[in-house]
C-alpha atoms as a PDB file:
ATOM      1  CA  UNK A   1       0.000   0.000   0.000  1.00  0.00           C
ATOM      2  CA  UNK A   2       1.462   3.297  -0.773  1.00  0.00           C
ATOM      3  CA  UNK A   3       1.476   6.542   0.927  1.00  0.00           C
ATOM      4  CA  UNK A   4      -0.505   9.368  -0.217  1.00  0.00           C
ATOM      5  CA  UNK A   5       0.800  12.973   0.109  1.00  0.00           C
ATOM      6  CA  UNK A   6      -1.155  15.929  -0.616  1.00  0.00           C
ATOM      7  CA  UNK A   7       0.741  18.094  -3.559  1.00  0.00           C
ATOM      8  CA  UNK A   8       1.060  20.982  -1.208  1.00  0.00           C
ATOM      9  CA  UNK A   9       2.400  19.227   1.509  1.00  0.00           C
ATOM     10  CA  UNK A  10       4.541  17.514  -0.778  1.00  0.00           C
ATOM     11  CA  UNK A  11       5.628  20.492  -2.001  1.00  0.00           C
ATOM     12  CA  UNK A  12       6.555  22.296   1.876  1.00  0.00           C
ATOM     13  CA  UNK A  13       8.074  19.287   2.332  1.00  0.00           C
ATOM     14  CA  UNK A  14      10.344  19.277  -0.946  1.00  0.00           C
ATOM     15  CA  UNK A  15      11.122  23.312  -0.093  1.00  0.00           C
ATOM     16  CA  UNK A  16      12.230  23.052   3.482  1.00  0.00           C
ATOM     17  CA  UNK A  17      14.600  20.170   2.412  1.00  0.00           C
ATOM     18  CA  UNK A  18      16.037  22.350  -0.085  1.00  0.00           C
ATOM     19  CA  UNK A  19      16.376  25.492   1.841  1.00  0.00           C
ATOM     20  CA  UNK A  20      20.081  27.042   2.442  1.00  0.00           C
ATOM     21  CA  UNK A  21      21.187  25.642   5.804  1.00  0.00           C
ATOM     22  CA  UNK A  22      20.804  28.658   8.354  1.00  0.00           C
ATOM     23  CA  UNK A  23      24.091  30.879   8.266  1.00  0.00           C
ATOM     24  CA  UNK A  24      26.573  29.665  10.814  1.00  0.00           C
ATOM     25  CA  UNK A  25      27.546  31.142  14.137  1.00  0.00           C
ATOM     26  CA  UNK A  26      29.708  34.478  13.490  1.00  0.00           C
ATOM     27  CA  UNK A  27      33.157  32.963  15.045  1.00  0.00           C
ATOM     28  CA  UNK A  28      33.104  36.403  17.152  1.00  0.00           C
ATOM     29  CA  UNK A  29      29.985  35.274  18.776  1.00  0.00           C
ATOM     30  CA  UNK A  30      31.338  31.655  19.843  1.00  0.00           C
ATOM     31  CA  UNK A  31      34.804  32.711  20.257  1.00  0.00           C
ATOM     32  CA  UNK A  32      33.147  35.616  23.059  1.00  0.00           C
ATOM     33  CA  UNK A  33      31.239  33.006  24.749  1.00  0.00           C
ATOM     34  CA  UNK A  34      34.113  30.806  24.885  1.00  0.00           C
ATOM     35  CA  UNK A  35      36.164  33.502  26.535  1.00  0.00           C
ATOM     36  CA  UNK A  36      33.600  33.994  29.055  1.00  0.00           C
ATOM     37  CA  UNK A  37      33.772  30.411  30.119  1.00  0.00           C
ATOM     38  CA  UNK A  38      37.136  30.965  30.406  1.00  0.00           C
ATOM     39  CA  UNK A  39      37.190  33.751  33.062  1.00  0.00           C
ATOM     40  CA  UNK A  40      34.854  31.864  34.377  1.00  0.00           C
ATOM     41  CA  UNK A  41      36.458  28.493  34.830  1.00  0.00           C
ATOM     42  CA  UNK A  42      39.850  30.514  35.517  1.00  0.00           C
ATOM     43  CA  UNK A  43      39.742  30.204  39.289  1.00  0.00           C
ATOM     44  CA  UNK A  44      39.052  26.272  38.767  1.00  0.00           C
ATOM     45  CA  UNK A  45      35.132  27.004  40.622  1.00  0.00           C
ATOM     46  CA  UNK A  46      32.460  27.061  37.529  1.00  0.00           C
ATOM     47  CA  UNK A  47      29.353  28.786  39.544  1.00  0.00           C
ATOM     48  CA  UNK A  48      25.523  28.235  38.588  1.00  0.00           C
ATOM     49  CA  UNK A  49      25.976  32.165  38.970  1.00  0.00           C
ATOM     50  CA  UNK A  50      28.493  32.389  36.699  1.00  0.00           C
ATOM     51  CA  UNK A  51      26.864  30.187  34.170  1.00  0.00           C
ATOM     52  CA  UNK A  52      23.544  32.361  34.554  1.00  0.00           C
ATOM     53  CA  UNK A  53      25.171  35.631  33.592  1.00  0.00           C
ATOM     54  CA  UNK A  54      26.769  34.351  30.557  1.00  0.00           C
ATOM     55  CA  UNK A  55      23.693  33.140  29.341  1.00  0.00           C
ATOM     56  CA  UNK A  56      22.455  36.865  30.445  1.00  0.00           C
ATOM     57  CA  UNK A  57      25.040  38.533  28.938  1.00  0.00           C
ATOM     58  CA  UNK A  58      25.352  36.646  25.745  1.00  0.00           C
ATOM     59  CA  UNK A  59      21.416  37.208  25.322  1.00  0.00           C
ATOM     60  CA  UNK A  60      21.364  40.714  25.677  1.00  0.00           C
ATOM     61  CA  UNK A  61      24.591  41.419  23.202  1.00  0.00           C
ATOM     62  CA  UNK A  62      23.674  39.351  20.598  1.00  0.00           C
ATOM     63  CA  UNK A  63      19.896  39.752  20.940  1.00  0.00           C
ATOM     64  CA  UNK A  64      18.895  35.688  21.648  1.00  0.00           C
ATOM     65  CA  UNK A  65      16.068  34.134  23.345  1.00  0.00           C
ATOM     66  CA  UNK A  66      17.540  32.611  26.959  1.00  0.00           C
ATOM     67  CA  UNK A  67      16.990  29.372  24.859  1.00  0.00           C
ATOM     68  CA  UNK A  68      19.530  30.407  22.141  1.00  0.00           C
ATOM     69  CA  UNK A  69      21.913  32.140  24.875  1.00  0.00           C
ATOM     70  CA  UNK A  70      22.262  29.018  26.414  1.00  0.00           C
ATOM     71  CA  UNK A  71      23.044  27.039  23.920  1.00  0.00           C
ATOM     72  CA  UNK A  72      25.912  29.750  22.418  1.00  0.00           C
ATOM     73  CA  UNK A  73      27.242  29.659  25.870  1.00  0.00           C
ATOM     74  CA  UNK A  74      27.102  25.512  25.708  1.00  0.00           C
ATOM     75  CA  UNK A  75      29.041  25.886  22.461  1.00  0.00           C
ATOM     76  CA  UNK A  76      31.678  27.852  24.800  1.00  0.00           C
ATOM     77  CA  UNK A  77      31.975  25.586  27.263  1.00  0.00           C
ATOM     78  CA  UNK A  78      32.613  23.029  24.365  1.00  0.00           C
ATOM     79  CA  UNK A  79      35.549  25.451  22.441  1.00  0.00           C
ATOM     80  CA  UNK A  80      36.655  27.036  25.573  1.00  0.00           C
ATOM     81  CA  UNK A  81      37.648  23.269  27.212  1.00  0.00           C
ATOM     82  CA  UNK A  82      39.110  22.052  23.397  1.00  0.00           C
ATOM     83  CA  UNK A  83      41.308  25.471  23.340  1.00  0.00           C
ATOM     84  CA  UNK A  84      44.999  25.494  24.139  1.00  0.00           C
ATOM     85  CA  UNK A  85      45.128  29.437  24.715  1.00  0.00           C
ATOM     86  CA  UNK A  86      43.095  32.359  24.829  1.00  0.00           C
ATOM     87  CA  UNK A  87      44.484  34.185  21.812  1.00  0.00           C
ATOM     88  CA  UNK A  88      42.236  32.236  19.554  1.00  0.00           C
ATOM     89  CA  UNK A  89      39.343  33.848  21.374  1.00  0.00           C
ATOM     90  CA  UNK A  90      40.853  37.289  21.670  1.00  0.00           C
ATOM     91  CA  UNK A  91      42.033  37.277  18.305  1.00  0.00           C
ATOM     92  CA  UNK A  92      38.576  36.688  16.973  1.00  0.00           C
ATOM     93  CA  UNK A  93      37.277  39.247  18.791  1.00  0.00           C
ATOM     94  CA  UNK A  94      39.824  41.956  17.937  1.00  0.00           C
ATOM     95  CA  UNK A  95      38.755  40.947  13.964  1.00  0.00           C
ATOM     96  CA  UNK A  96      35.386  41.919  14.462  1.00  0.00           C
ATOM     97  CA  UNK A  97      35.175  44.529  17.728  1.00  0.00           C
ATOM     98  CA  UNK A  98      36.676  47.953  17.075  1.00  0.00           C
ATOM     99  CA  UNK A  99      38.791  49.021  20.314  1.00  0.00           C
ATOM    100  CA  UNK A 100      36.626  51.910  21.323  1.00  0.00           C
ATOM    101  CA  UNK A 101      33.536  48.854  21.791  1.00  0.00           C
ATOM    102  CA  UNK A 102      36.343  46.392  23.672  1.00  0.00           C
ATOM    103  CA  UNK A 103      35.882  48.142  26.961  1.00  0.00           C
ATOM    104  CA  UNK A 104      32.478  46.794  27.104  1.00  0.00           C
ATOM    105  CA  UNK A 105      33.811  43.237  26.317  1.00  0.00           C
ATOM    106  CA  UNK A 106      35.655  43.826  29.115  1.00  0.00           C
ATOM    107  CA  UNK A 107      32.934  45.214  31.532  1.00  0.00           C
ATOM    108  CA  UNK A 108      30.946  41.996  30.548  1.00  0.00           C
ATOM    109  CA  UNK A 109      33.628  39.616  30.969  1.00  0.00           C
ATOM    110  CA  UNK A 110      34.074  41.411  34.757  1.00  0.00           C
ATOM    111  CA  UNK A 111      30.519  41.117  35.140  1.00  0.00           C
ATOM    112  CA  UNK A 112      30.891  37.235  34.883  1.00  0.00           C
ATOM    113  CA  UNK A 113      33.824  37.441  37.424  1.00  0.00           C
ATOM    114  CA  UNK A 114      31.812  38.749  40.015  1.00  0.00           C
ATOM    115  CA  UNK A 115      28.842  36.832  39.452  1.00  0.00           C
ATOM    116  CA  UNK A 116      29.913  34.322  42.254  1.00  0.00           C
ATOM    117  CA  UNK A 117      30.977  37.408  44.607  1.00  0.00           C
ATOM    118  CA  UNK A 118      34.388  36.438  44.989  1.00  0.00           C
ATOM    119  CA  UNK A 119      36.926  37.227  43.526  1.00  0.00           C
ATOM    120  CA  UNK A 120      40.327  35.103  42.622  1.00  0.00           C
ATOM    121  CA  UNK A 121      44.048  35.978  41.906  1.00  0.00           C
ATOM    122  CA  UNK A 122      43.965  33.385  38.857  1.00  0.00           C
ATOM    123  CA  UNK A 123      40.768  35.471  37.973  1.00  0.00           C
ATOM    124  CA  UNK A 124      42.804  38.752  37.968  1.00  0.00           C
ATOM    125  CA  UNK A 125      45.197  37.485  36.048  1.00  0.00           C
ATOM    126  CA  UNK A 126      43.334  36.084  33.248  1.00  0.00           C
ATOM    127  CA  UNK A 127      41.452  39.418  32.929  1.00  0.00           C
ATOM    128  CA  UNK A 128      44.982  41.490  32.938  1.00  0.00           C
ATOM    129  CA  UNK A 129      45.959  39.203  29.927  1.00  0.00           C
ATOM    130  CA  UNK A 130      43.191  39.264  27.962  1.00  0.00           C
ATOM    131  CA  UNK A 131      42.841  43.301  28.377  1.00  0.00           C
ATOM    132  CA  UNK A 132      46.470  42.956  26.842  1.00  0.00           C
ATOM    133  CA  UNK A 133      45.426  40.726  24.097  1.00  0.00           C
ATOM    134  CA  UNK A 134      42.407  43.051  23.426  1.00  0.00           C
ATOM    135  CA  UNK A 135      44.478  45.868  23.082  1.00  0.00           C
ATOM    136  CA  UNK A 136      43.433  47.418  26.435  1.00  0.00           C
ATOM    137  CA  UNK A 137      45.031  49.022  29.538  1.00  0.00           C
ATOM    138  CA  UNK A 138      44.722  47.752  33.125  1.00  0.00           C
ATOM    139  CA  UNK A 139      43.270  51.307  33.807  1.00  0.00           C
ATOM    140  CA  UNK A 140      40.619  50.426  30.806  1.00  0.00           C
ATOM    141  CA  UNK A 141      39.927  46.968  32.467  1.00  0.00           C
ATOM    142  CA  UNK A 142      40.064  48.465  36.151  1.00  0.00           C
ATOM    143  CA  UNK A 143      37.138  50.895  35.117  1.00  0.00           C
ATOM    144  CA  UNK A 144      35.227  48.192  32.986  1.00  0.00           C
ATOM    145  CA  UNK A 145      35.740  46.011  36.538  1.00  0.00           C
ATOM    146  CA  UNK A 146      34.174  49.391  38.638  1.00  0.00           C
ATOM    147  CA  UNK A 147      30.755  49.505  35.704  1.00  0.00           C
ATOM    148  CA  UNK A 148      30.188  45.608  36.264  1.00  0.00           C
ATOM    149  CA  UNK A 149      30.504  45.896  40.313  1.00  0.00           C
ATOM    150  CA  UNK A 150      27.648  48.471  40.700  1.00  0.00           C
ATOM    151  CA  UNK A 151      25.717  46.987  37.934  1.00  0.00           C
ATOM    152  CA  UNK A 152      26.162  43.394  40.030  1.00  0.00           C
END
């Protein structure tokens, strides 16, 4: 017995299957959220906190749903545990961020620092690198670190 399929359905059927796929991740995007899970993870403690304001954060830059946010910052935790360095992720981000907007990368990277309320000396030292990499100051990181404590 064979199958019958209505020609329109057919024909939905026949154009989602030869759709483009959707455009892929902008590398900026994955290679942020992996460098978030990396300041994150940098004091060896991965907070539910921590994991909640990356999802916050990503959602608000980039405009996702919390359903999408999570997921990019699953894709993170993914690259961010394969990666050998940070430069990968900085370098990404220095392709595609012009230095007057890297301040705020900083500010939100802080903001996932202090998430947990403490803060640790492998912490501080992963954000003074990664200011460096960005291009930034400690005096540029220090203030970003001031925004995301009264916003917190």
């Amino acid at each position: 017995m064979f199958l019958s399929i209505p020609g329109d359905m057919f024909s939905q059927l026949l154009r989602r299957l030869s759709a483009p796929a959707p455009p892929a991740r902008p590398e900026s995007q994955a290679a942020l959220a992996a460098l978030l899970v990396r300041v994150a993870r940098a004091d060896g403690a991965y907070a539910p906190d921590e994991a909640a304001q990356i999802d916050r954060v990503l959602g608000a830059r980039f405009a996702l749903s919390p359903f999408a946010a999570a997921a990019l910052r699953v894709e993170g935790e993914m690259l961010e545990a394969n990666a050998a360095d940070t430069v990968q992720f900085t370098r990404a981000l220095k392709d595609t961020v012009p230095l007057e907007e890297r301040a705020d990368l900083m500010e939100t990277m802080w903001s996932v620092v202090l998430a947990d309320r403490a803060r640790a000396a492998e912490e501080e030292a992963v954000m003074r690198m990664v200011a460096s990499l960005l291009g930034l100051s400690d005096r540029d990181s220090a203030l970003a670190r001031q925004r995301a404590a009264r916003e917190n």
